[in-house]
N, C-alpha and C. Protein backbone atom coordinates (compact mmCIF):
# COMPACT_ATOMS: atom_id res chain seq x y z
N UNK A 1 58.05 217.17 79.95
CA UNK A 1 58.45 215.85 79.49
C UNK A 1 59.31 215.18 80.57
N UNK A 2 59.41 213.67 80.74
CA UNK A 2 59.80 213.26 81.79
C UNK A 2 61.34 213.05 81.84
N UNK A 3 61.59 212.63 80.68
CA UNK A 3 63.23 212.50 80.30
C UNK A 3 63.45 214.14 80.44
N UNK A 4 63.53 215.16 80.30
CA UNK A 4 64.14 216.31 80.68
C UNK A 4 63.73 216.57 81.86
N UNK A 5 62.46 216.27 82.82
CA UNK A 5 63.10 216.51 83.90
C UNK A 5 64.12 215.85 84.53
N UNK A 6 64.45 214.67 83.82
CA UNK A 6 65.25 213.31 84.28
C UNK A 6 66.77 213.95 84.74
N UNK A 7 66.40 214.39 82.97
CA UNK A 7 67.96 214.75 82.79
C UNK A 7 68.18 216.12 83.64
N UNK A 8 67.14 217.18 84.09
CA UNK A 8 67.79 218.21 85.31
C UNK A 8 68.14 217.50 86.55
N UNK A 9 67.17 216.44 87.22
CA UNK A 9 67.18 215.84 88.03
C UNK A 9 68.89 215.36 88.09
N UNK A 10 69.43 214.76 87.31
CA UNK A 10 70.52 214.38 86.94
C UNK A 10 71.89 215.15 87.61
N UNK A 11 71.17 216.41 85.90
CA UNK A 11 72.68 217.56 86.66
C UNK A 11 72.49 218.78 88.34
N UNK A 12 71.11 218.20 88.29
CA UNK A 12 71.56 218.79 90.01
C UNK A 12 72.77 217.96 90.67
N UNK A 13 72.43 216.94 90.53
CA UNK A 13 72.92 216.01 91.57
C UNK A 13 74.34 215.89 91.46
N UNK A 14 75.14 216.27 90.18
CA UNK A 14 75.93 216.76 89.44
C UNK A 14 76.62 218.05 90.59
N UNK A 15 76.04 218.75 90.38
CA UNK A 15 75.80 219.79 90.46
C UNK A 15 76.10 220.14 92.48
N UNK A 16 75.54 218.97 93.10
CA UNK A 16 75.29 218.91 94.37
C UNK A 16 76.79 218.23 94.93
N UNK A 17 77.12 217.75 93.94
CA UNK A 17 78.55 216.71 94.21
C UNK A 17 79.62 217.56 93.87
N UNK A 18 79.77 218.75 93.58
CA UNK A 18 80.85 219.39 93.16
C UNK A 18 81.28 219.12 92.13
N UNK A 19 81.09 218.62 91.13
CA UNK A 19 81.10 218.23 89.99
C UNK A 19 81.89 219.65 89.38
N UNK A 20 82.89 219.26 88.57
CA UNK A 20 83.82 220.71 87.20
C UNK A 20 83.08 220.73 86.42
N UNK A 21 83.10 221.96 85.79
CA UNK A 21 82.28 222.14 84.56
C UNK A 21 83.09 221.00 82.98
N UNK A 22 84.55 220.57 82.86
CA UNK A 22 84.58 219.29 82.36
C UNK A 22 83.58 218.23 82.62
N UNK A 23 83.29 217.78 83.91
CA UNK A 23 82.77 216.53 84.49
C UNK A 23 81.02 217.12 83.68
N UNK A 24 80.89 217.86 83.87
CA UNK A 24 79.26 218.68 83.47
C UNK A 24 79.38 218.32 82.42
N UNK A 25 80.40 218.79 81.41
CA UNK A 25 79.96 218.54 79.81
C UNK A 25 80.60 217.63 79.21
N UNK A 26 81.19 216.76 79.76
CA UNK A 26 81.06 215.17 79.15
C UNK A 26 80.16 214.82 79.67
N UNK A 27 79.57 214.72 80.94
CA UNK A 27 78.45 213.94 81.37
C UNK A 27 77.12 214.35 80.41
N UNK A 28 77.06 215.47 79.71
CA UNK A 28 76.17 216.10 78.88
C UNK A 28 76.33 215.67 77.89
N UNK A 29 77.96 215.29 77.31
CA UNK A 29 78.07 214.95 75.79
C UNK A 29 77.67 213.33 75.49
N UNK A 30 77.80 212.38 77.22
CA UNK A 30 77.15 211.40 77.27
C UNK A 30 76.03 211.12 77.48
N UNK A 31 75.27 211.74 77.82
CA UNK A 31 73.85 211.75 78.42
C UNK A 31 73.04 211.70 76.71
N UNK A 32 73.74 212.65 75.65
CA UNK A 32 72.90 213.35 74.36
C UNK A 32 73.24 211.87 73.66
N UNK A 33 74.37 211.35 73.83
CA UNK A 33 74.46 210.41 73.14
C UNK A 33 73.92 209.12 73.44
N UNK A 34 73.14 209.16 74.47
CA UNK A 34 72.53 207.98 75.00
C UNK A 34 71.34 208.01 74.50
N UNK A 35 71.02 209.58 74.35
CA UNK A 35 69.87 209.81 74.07
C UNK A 35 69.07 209.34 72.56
N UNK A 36 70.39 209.47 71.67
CA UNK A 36 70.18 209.49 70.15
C UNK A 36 70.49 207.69 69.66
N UNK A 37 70.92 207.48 70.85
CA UNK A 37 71.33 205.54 70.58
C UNK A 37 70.39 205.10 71.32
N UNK A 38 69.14 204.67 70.86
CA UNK A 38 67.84 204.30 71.31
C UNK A 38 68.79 202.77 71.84
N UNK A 39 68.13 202.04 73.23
CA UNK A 39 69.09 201.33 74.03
C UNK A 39 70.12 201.66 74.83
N UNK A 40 70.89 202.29 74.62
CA UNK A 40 71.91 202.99 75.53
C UNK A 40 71.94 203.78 76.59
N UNK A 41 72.68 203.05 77.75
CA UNK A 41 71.95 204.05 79.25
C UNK A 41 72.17 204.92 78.98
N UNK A 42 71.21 205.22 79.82
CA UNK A 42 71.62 206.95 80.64
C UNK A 42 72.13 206.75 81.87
N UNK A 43 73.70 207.41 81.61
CA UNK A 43 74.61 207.23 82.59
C UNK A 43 74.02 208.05 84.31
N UNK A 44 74.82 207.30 85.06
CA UNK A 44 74.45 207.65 86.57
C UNK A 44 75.44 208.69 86.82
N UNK A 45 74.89 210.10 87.67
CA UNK A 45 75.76 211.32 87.96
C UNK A 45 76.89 211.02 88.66
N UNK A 46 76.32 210.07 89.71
CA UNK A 46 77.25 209.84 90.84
C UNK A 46 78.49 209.19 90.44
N UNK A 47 77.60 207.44 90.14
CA UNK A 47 79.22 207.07 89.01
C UNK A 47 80.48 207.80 88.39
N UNK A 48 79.52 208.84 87.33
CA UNK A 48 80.17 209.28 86.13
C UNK A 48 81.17 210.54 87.08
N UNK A 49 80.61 211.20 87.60
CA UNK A 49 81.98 211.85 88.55
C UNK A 49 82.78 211.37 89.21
N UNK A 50 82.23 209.85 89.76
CA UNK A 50 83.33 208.98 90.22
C UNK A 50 84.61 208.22 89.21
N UNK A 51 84.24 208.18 87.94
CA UNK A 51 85.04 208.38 86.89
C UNK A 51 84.42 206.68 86.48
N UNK A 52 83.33 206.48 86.36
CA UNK A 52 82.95 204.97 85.93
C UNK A 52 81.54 205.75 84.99
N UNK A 53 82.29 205.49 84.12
CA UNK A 53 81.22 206.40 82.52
C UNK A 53 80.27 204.96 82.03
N UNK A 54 80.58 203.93 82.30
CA UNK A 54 79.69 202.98 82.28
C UNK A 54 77.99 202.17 82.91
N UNK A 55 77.86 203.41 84.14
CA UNK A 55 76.95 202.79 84.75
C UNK A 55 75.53 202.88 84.06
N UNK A 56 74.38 202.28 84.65
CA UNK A 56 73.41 202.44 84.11
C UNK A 56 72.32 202.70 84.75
N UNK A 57 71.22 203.56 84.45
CA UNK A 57 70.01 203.81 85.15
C UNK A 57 69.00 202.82 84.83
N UNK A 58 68.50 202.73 85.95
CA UNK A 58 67.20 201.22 85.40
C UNK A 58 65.96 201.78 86.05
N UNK A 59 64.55 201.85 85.37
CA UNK A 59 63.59 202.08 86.10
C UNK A 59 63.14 201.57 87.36
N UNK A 60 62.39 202.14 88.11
CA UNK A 60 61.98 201.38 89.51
C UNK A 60 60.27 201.92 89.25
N UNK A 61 59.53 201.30 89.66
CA UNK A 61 57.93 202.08 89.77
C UNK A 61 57.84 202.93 90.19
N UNK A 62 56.82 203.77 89.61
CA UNK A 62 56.50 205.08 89.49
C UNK A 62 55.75 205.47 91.58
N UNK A 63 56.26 206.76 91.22
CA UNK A 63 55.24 206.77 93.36
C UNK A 63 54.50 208.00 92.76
N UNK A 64 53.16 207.91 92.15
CA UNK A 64 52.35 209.33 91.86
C UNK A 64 52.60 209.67 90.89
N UNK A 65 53.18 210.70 90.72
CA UNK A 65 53.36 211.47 89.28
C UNK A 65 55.12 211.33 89.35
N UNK A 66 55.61 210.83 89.95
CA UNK A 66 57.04 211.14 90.44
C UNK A 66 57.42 209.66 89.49
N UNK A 67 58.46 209.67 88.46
CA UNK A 67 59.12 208.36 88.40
C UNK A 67 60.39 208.45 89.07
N UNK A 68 60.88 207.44 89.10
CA UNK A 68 62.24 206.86 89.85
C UNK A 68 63.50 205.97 89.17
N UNK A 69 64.08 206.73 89.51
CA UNK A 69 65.49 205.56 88.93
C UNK A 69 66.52 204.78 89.85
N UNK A 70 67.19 203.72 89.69
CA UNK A 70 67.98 203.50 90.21
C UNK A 70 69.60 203.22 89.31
N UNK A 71 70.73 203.88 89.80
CA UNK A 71 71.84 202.87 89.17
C UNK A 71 72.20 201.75 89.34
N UNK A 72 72.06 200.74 88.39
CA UNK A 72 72.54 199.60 88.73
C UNK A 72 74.15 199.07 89.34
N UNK A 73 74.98 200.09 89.15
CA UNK A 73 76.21 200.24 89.69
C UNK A 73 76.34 200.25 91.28
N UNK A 74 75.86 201.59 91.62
CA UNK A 74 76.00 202.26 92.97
C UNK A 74 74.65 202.00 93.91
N UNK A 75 73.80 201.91 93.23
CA UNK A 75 72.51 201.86 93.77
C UNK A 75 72.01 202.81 94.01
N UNK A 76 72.71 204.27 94.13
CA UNK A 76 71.62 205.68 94.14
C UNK A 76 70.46 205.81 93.38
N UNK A 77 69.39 205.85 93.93
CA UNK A 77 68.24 206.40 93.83
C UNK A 77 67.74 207.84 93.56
N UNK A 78 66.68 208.03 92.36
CA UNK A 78 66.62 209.40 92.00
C UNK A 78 65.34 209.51 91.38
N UNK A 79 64.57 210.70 92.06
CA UNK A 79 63.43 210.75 91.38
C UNK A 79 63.20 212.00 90.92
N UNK A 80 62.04 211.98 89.94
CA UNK A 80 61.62 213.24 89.05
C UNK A 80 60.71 213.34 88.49
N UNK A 81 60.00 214.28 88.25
CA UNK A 81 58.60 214.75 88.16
C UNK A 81 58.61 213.66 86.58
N UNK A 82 56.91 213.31 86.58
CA UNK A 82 56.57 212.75 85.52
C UNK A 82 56.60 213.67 84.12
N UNK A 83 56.02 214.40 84.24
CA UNK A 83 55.56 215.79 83.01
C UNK A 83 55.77 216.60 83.98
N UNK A 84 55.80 217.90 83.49
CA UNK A 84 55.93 219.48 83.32
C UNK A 84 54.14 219.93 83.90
């Protein structure tokens, strides 16, 4: 599914930034809740360790099977497998 690879895609990057395991599981407790509030971003890794819990991911077109995101905040770019 594409939203879970989204969301690994995510906590690598998390993950790649040195990110605390705090910063991990609020960014998780925000991510679930974005998830269940149909409309509500899905927050950006980079932002959200930068301590701006507000940003937002916006689609960009797809390249292949790969979709893409961008934050509208920071402008990092992030891509991830379509399906499994």
């Amino acid at each position: 599914m594409a939203l879970e690879n989204m969301r690994e895609t995510m906590f690598a990057a998390l993950c790649r930034r040195g990110a605390s395991k705090k910063i991990i599981d609020d960014y998780d407790a925000h991510w679930r809740a974005a998830e269940n509030a149909p409309g509500s971003p899905l927050p950006c890794p980079v932002c959200f360790s930068a301590g701006t819990k507000d940003s937002r991911l916006i689609p960009l077109p797809a390249s292949g099977d790969m979709q893409r995101v961008k934050c509208y905040e920071c402008g990092e770019r992030f891509e991830f497998a379509d399906s499994d």
